[in-house]
N, C-alpha and C. Protein backbone atom coordinates (compact mmCIF):
# COMPACT_ATOMS: atom_id res chain seq x y z
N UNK A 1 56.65 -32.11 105.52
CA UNK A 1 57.98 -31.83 105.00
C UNK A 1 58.17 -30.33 104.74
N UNK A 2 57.26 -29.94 103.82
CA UNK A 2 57.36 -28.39 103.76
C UNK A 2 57.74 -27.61 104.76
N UNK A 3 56.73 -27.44 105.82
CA UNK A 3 56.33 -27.19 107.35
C UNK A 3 57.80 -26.94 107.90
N UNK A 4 58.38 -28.38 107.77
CA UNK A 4 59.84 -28.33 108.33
C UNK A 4 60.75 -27.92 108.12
N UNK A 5 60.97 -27.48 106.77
CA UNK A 5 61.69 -26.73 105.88
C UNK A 5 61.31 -25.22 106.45
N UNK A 6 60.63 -24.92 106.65
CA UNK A 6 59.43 -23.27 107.31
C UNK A 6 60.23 -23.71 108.32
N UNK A 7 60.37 -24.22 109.17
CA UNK A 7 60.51 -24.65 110.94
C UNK A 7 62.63 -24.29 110.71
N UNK A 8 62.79 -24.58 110.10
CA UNK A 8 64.42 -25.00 110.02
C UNK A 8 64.56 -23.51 109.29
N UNK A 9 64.01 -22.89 108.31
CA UNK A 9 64.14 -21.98 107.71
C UNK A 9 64.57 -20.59 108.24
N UNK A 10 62.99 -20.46 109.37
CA UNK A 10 62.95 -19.25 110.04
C UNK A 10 64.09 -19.69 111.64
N UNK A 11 63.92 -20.72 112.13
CA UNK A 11 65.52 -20.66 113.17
C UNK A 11 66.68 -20.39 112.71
N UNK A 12 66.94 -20.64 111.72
CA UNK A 12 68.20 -20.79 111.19
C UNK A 12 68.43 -18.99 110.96
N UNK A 13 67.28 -18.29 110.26
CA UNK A 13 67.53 -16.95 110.06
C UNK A 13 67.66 -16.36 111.61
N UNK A 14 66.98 -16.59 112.50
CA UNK A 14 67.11 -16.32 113.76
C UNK A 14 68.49 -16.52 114.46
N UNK A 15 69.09 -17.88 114.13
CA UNK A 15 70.29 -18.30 114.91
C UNK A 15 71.67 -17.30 114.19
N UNK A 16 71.25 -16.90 112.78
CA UNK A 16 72.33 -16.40 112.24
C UNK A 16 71.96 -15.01 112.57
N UNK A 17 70.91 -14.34 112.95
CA UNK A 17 70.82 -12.82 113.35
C UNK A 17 71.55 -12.43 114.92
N UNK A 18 71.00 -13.94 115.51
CA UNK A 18 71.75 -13.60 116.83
C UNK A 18 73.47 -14.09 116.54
N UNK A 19 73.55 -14.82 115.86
CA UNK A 19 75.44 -15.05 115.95
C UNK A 19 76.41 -13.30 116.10
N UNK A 20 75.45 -13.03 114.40
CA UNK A 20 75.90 -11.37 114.05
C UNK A 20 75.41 -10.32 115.45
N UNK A 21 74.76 -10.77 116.41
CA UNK A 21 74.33 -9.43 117.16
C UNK A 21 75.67 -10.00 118.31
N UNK A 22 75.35 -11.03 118.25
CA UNK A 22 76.55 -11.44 119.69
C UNK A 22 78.29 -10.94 119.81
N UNK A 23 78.82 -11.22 118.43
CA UNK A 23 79.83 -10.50 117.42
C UNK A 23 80.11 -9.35 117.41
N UNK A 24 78.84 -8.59 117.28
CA UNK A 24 78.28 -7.34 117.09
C UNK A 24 79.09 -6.71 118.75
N UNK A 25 78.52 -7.29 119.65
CA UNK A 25 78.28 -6.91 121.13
C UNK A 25 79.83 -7.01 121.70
N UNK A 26 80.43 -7.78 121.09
CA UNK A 26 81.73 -8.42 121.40
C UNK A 26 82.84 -7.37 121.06
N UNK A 27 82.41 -7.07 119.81
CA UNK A 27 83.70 -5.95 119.40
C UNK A 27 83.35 -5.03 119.71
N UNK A 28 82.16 -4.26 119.85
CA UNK A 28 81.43 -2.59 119.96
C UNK A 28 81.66 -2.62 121.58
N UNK A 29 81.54 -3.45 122.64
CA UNK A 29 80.82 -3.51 124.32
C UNK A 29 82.12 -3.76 124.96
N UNK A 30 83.02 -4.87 124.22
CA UNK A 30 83.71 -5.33 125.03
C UNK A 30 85.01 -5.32 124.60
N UNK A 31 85.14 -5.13 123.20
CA UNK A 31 86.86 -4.68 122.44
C UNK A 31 87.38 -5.96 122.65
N UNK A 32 87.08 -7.00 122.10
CA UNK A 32 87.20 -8.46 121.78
C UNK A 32 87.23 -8.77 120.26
N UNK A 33 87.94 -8.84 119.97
CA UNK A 33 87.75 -9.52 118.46
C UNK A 33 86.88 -10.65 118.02
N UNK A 34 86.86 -10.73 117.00
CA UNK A 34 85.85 -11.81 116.82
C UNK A 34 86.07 -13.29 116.96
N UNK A 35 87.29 -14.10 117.31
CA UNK A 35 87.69 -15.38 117.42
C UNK A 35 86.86 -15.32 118.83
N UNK A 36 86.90 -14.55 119.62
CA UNK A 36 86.47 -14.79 121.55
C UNK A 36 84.92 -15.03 120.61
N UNK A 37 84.39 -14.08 120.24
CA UNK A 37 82.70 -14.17 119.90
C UNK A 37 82.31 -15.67 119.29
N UNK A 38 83.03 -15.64 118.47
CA UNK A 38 83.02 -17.24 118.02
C UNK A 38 83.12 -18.36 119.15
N UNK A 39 83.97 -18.39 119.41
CA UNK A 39 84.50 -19.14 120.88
C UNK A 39 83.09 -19.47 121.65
N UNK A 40 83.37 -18.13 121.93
CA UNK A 40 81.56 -18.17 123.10
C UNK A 40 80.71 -19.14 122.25
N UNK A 41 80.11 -18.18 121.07
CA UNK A 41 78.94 -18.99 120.32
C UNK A 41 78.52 -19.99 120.33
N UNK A 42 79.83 -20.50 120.41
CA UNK A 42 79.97 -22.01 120.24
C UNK A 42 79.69 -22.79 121.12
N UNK A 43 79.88 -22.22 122.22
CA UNK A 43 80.39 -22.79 123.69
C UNK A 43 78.72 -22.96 124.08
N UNK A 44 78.18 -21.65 124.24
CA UNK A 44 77.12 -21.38 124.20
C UNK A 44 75.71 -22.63 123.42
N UNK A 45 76.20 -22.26 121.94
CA UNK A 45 75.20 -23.50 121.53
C UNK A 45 75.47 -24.98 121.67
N UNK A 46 76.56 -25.75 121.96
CA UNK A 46 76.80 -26.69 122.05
C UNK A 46 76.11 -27.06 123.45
N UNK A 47 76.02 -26.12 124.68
CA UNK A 47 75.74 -26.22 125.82
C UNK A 47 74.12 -26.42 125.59
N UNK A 48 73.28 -25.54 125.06
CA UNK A 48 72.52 -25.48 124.61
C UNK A 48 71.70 -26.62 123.96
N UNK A 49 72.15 -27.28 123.09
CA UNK A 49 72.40 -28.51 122.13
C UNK A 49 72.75 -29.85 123.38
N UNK A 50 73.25 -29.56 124.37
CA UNK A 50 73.70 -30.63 125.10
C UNK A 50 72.02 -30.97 125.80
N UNK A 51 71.76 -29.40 126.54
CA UNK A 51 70.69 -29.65 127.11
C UNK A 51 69.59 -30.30 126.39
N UNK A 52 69.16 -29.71 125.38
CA UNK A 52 68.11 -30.19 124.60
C UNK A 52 68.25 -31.60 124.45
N UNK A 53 69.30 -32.47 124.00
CA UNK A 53 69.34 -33.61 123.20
C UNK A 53 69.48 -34.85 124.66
N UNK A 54 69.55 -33.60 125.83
CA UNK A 54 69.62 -34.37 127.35
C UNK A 54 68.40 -34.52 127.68
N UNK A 55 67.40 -33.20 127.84
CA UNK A 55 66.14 -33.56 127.72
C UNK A 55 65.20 -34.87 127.13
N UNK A 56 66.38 -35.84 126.24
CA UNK A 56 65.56 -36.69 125.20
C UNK A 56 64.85 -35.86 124.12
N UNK A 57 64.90 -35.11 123.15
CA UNK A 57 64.45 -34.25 122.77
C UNK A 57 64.63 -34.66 121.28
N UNK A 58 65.30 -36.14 120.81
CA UNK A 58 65.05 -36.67 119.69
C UNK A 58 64.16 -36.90 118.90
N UNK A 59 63.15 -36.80 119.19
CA UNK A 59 61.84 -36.73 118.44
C UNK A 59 62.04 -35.64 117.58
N UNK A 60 61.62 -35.97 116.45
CA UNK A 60 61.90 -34.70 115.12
C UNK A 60 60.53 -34.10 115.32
N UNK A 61 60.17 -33.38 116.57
CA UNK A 61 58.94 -32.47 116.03
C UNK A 61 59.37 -30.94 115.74
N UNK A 62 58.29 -30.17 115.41
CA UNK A 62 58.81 -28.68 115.19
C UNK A 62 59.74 -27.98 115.99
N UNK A 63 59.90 -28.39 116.98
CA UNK A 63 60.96 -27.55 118.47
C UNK A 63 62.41 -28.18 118.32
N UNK A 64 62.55 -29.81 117.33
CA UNK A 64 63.62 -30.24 116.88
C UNK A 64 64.10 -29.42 115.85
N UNK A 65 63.57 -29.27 114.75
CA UNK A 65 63.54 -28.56 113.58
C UNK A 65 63.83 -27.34 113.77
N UNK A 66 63.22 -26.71 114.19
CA UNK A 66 63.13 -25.02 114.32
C UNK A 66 64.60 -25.14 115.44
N UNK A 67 64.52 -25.39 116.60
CA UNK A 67 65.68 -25.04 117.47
C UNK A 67 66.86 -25.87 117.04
N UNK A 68 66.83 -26.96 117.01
CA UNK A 68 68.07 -27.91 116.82
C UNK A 68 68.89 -28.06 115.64
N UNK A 69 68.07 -28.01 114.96
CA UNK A 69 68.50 -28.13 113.62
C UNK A 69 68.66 -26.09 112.67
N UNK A 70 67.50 -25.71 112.81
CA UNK A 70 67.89 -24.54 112.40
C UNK A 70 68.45 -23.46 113.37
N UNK A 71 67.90 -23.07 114.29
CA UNK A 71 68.70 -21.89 115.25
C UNK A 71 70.09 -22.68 115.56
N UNK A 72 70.33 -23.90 116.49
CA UNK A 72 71.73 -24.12 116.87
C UNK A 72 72.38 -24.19 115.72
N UNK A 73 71.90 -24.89 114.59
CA UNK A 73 72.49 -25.25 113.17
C UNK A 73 73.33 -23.68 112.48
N UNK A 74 72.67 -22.98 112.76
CA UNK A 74 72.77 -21.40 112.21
C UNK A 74 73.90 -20.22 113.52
N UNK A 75 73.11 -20.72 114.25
CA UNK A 75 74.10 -20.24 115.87
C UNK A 75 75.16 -20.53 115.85
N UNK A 76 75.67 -21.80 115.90
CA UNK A 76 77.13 -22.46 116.29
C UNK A 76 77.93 -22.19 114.47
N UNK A 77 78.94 -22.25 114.51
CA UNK A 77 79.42 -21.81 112.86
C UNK A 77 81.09 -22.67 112.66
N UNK A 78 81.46 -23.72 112.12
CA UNK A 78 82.86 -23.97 111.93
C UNK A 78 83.16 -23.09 110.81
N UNK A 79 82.62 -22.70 110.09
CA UNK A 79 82.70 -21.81 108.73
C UNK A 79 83.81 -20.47 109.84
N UNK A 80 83.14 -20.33 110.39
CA UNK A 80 83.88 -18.84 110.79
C UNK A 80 84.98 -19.49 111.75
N UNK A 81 84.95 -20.20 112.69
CA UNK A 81 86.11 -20.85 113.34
C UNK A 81 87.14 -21.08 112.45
N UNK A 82 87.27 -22.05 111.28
CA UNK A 82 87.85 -22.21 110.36
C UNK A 82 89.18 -21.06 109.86
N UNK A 83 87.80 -19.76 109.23
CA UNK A 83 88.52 -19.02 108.76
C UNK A 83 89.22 -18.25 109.83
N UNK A 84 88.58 -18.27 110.85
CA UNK A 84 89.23 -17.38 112.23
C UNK A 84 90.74 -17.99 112.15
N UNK A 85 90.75 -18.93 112.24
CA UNK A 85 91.94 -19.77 112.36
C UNK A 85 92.84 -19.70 111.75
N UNK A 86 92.27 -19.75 110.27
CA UNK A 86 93.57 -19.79 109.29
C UNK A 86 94.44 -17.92 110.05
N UNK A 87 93.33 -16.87 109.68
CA UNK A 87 93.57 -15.60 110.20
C UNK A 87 94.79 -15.42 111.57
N UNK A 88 94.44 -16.06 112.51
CA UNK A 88 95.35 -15.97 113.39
C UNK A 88 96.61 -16.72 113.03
N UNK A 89 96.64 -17.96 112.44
CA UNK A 89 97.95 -18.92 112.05
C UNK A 89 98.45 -17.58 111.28
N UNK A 90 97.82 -16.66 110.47
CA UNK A 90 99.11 -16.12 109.16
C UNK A 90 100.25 -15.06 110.30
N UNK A 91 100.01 -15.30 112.00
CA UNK A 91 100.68 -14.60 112.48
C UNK A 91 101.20 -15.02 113.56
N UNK A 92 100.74 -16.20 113.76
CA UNK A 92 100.94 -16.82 115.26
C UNK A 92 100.41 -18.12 115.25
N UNK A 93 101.28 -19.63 114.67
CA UNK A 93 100.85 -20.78 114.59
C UNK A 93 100.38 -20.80 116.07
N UNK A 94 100.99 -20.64 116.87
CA UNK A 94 100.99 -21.05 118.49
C UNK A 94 99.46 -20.96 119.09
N UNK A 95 99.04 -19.30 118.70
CA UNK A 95 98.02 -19.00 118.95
C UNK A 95 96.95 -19.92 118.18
N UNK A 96 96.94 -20.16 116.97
CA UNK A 96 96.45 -20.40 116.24
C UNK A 96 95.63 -21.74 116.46
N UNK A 97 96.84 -22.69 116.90
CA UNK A 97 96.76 -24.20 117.26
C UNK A 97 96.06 -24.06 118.83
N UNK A 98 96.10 -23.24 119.62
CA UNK A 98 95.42 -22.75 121.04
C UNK A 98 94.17 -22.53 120.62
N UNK A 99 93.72 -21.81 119.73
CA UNK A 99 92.41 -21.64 119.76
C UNK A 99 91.54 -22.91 119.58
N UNK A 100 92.20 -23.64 117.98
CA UNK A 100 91.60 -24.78 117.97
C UNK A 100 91.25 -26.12 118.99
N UNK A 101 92.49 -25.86 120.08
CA UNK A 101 92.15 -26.73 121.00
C UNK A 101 90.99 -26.94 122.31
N UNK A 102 91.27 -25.09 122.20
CA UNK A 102 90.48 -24.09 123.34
C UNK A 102 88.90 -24.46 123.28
N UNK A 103 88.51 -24.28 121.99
CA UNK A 103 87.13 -24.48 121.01
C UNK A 103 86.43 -25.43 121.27
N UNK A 104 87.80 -26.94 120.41
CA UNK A 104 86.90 -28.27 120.80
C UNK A 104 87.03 -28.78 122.12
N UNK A 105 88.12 -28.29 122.99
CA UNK A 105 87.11 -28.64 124.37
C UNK A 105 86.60 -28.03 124.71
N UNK A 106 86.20 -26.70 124.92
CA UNK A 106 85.15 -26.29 125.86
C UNK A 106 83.84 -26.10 124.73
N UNK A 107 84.00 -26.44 123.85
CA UNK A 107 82.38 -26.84 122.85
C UNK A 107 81.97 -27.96 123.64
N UNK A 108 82.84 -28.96 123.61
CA UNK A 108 82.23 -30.47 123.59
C UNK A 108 82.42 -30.62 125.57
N UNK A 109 82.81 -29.86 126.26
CA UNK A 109 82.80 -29.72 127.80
C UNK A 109 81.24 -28.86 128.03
N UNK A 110 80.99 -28.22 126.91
CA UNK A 110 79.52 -27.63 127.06
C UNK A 110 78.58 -28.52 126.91
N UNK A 111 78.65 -29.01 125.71
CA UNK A 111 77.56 -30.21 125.60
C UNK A 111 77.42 -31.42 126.79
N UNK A 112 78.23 -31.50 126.83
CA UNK A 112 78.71 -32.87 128.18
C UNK A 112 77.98 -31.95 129.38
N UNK A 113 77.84 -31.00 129.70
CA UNK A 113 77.40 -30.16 131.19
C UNK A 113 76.06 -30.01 131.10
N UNK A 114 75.51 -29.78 129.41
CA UNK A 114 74.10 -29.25 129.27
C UNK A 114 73.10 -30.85 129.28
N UNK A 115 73.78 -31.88 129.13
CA UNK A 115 73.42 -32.78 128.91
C UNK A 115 73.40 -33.55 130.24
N UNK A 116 73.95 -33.19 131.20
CA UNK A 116 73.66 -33.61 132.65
C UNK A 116 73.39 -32.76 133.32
N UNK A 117 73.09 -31.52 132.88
CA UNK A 117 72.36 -30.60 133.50
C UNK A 117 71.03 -30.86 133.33
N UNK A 118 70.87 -31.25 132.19
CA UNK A 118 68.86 -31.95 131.84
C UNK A 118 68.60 -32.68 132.27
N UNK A 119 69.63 -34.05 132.42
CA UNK A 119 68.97 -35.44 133.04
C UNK A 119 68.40 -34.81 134.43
């Protein structure tokens, strides 16, 4: 139990160093605001998350823990989607309601691809 807590601990600090570097890369590289970085992230770990859990990869050993649960857990973020959201609605419902749609399908069109990309 401990162990796993260690395993979930240190991904999770990992998944949240890379969210901030990806963010990072997005506004400094590419003059994107941060809703696209999010977007990706997401897109990204869900795809990610598809593959793994396609692999059969249910077994709770350390590579569950550490990757699945803490790095994707820490990687992927509704916390910041959320607030992204409200942010764009205080200026543009239109946009606002686009992103949210934009998100949950191509999150859950990622997972669905990574997950028959493994079988």
């Amino acid at each position: 139990m401990i162990f796993n807590l260690l395993f979930i601990g240190v991904g999770g600090a990992i998944g949240a160093i890379s969210r901030f570097g990806i963010n990072e890369i997005f506004e400094k590289y590419l003059f994107l605001t941060s809703p696209y970085a999010t977007l990706f992230v997401n897109v990204i770990g869900c795809f990610l998350i598809g593959v793994i859990l396609g692999m059969s990869l249910p077994t709770k050993d350390t590579s569950y823990y550490f990757f699945v649960i803490g790095f994707l857990g820490s990687f992927t973020t509704m916390s910041a989607l959320s607030y992204q959201t409200i942010m764009i609605a205080n200026s543009n419902l239109i946009s606002a309601l686009s992103y949210i749609i934009i998100t949950v399908v191509l999150t859950i069109l990622a997972t669905y691809i990574g997950t028959l990309i493994a079988k």
